[in-house]
N, C-alpha and C. Protein backbone atom coordinates (compact mmCIF):
# COMPACT_ATOMS: atom_id res chain seq x y z
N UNK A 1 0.84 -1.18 0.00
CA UNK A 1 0.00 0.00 0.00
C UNK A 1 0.89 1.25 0.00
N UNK A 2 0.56 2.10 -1.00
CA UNK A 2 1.27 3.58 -0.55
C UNK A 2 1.30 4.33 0.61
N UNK A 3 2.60 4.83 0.89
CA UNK A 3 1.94 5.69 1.84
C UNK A 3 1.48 6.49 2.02
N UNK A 4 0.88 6.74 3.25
CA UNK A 4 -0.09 8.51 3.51
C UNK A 4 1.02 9.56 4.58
N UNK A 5 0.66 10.63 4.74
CA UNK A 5 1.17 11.63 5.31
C UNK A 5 -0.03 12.24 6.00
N UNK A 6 0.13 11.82 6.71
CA UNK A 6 -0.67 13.07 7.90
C UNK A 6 -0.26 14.38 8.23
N UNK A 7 -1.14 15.28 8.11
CA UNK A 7 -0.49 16.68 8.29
C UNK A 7 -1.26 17.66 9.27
N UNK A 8 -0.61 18.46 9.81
CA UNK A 8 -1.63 19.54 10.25
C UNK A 8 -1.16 20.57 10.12
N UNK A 9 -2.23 21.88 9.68
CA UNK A 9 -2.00 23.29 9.89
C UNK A 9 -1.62 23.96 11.35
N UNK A 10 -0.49 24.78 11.53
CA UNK A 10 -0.73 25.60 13.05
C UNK A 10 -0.61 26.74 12.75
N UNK A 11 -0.83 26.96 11.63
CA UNK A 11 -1.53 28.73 11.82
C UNK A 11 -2.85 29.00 12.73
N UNK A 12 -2.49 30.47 12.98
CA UNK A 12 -3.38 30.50 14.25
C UNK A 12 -4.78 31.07 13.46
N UNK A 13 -4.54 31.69 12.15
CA UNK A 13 -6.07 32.02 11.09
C UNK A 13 -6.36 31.10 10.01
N UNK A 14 -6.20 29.22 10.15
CA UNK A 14 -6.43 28.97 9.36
C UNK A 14 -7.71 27.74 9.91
N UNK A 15 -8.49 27.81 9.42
CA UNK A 15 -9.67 26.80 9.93
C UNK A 15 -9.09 25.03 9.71
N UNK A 16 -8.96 24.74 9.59
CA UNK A 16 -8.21 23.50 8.95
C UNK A 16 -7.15 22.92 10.00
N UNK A 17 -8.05 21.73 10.63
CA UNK A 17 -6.94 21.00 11.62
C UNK A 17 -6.00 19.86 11.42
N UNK A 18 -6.51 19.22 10.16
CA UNK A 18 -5.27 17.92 9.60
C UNK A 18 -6.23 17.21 8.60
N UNK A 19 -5.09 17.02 7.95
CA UNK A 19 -5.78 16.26 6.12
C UNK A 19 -4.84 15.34 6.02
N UNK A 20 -4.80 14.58 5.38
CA UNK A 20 -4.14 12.83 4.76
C UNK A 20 -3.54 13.57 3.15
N UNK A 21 -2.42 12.89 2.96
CA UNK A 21 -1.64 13.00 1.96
C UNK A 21 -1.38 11.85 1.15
N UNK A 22 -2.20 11.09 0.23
CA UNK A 22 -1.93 10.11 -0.21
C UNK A 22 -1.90 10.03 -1.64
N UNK A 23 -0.15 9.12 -1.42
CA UNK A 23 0.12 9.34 -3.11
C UNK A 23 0.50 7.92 -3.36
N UNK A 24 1.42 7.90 -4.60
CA UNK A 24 1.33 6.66 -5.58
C UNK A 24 2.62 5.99 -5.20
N UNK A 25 3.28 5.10 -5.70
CA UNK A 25 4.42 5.04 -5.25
C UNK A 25 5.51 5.55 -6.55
N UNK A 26 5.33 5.90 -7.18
CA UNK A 26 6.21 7.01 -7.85
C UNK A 26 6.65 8.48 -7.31
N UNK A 27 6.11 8.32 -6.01
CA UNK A 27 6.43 10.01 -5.38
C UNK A 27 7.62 9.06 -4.77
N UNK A 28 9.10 10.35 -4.81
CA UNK A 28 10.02 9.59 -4.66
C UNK A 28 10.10 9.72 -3.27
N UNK A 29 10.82 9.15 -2.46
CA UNK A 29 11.47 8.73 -1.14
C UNK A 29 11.43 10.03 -0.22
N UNK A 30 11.69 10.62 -0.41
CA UNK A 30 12.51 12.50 0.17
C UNK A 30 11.24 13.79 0.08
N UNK A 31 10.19 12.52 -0.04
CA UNK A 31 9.00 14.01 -0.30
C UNK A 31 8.48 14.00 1.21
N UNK A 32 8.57 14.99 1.69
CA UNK A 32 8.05 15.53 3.14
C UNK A 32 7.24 16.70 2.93
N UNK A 33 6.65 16.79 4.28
CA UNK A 33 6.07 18.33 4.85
C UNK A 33 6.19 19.46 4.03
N UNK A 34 7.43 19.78 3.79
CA UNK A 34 8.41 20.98 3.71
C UNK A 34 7.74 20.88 1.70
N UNK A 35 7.37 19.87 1.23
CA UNK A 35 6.97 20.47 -0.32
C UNK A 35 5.75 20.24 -0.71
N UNK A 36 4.92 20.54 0.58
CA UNK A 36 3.20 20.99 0.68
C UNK A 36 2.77 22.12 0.91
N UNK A 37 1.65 22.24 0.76
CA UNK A 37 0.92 23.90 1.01
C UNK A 37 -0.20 23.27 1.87
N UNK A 38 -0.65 23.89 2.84
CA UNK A 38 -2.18 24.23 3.05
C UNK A 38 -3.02 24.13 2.28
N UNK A 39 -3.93 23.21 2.02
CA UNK A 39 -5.25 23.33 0.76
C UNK A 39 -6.08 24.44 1.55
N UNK A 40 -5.93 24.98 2.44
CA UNK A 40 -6.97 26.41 3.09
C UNK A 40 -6.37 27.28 3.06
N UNK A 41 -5.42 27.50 4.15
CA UNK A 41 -4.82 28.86 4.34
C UNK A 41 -3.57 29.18 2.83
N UNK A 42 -2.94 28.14 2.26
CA UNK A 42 -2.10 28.40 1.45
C UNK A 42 -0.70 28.44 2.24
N UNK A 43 -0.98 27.86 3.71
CA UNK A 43 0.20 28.67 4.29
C UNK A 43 1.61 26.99 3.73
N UNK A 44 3.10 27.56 3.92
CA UNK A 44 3.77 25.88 4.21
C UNK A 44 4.44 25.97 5.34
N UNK A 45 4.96 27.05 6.04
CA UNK A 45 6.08 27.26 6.83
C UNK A 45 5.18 26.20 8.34
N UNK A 46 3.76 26.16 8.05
CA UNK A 46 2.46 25.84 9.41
C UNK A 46 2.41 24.88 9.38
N UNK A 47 2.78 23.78 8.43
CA UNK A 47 2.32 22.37 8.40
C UNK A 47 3.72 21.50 9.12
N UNK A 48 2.76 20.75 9.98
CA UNK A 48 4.00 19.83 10.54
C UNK A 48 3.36 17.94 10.20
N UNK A 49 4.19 17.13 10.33
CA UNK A 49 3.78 16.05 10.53
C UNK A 49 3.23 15.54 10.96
N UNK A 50 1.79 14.77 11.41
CA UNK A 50 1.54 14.02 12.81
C UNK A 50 2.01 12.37 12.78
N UNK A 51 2.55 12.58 14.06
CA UNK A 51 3.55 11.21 14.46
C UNK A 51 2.11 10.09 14.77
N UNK A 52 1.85 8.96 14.07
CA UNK A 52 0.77 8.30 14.92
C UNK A 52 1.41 7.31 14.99
């Protein structure tokens, strides 16, 4: 199964508390956090990982 990425926003104006990131396995190895956006606020510097 591919994996997912759990994410959450911590901007303090963005409505949006955590969304799923699920891709194919052609997304290569080294794709993290850091080369997402916010689908709400637009923000990236806000999104962190959630560890489950």
């Amino acid at each position: 199964m591919p994996p997912t990425l759990e994410v959450e926003c911590t901007a303090e104006d963005c409505d949006i508390d955590m969304f799923e990131l699920h891709y194919t396995y052609d997304m290569p190895d080294d794709v993290g956090v850091a080369d997402f956006s916010c689908p709400y606020c637009g923000g990236t510097d806000c999104l962190e990982e959630i560890e489950v």
